[in-house]
Protein backbone atom coordinates (compact mmCIF):
# COMPACT_ATOMS: atom_id res chain seq x y z
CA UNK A 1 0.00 0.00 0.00
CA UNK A 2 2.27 2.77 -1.40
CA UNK A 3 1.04 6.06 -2.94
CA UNK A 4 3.19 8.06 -4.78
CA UNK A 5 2.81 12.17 -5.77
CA UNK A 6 4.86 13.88 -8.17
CA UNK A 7 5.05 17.26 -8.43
CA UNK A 8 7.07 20.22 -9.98
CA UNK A 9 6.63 19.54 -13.62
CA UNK A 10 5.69 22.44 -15.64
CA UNK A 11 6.87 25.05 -19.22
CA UNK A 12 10.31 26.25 -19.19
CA UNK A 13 12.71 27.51 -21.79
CA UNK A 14 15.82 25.80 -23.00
CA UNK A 15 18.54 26.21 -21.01
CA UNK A 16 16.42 26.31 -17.52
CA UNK A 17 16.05 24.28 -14.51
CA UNK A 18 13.39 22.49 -12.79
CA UNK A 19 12.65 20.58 -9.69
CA UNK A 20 10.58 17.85 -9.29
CA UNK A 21 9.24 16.42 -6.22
CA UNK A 22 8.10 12.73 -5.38
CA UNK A 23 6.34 12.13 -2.01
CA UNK A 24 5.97 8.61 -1.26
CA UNK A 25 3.11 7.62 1.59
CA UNK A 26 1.80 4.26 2.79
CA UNK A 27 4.22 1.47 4.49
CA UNK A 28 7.49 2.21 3.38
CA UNK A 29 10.83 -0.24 4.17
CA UNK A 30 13.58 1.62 4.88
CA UNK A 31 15.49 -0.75 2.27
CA UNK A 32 14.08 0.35 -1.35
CA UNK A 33 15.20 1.98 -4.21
CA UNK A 34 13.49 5.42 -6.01
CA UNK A 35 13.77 6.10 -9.53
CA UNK A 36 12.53 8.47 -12.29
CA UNK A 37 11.55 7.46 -15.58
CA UNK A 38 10.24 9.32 -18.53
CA UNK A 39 8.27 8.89 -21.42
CA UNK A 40 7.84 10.99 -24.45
CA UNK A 41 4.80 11.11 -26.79
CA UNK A 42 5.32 7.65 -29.19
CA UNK A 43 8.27 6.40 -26.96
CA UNK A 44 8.98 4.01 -24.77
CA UNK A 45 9.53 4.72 -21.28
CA UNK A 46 12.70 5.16 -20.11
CA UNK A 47 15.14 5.43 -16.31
CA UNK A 48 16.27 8.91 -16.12
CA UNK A 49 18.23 8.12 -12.74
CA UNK A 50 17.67 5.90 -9.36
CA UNK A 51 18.73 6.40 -5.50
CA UNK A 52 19.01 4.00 -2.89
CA UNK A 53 18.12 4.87 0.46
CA UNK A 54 21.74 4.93 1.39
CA UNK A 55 22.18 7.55 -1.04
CA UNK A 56 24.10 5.23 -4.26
CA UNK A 57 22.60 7.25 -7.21
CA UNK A 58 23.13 6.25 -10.88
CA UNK A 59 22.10 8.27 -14.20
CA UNK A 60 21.68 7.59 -17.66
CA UNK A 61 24.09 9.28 -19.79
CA UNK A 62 21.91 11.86 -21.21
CA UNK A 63 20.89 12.64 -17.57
CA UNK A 64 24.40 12.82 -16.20
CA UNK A 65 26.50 16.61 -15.62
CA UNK A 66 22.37 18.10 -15.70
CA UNK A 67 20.06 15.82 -13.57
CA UNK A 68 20.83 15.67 -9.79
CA UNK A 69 18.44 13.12 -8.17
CA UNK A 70 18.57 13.39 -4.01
CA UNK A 71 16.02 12.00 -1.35
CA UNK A 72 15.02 12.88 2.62
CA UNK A 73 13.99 9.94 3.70
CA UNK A 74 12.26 10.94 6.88
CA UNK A 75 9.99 12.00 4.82
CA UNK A 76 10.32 9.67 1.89
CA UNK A 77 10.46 12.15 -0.52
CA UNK A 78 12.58 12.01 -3.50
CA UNK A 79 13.93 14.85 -6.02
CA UNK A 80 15.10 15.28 -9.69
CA UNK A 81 16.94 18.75 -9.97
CA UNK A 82 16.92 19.53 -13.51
CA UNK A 83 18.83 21.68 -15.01
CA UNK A 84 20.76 22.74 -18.63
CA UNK A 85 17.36 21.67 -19.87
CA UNK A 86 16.96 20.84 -23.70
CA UNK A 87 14.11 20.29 -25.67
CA UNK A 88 14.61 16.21 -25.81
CA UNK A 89 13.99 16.68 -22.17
CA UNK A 90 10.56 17.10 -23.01
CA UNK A 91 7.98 14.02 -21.79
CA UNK A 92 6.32 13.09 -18.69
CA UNK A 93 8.03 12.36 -16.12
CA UNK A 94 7.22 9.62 -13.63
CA UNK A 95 8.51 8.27 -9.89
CA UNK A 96 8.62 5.02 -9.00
CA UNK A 97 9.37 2.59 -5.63
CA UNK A 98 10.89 -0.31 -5.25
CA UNK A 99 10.76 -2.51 -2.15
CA UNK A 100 10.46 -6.01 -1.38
CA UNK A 101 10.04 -7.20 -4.19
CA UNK A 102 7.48 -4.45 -5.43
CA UNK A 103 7.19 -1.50 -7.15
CA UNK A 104 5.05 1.24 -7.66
CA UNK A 105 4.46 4.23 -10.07
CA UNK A 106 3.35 7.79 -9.29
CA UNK A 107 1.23 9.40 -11.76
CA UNK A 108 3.24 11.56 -13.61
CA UNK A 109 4.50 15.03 -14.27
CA UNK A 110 4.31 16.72 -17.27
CA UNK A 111 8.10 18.66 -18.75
CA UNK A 112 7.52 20.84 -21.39
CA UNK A 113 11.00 21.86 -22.81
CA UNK A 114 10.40 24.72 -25.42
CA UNK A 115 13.34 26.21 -27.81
C-alpha cells in the first residue's frame, strides 16, 4: 500500500532548470530503491536516474552533468533537480518505488522543454 505524488513539472525555456518532487506515503521499508523514468509522446519509457536509500545514485548518460536526483527519507520524498534543460527533455516524467520485491508508479509530471 504505497502512494506516490509527483510534483514540480511544468513550461520552461531551454537552457532552464526544474525541480521535481516525489512524495511517497503508505508502508514504506527503509530498504528500497526510487527512480525516475520518462516517457515521451510515441516512446517508450525510459530510467532517467535511481537512489538507494543509502544515497548510491546512478544516471543515464543523457541525464548525467544536468540531472541531480537526491532524497530525505524521513519523509520519503525524493527529487530530480533539472537543469541545462533541452528540448529532448521534453515528456512526462514519472517516480517510482521499489521494495520487497514491489514497485510502484506515481502518476506523472508533465516537462515541457520549449526552444
Amino acid at each position: 500500500q504505497v502512494q506516490l505524488v509527483e510534483s514540480g513539472g511544468g513550461l520552461v525555456q531551454a537552457g532552464g532548470s526544474l525541480r521535481l518532487s516525489c512524495a511517497a506515503s503508505g508502508t514504506i521499508f527503509g530498504i528500497n530503491v526510487m527512480a525516475w523514468y520518462r516517457q515521451a509522446p510515441g516512446q517508450q519509457r525510459e530510467l532517467v536516474a535511481t537512489i538507494t536509500n543509502d544515497g548510491r545514485t546512478y544516471y543515464v548518460d543523457s541525464a548525467k552533468g544536468r540531472f541531480t536526483i537526491s532524497r530525505e527519507n524521513a519523509k520519503n520524498t525524493a527529487y530530480l533537480q533539472m537543469n541545462s534543460l533541452k528540448p529532448e527533455d521534453t515528456a512526462v516524467y514519472y517516480c517510482r518505488l521499489v521494495s520487497q520485491g514491489r514497485g510502484y508508479w506515481g502518476q506523472g509530471t508533465q516537462v515541457t522543454v520549449s526552444s
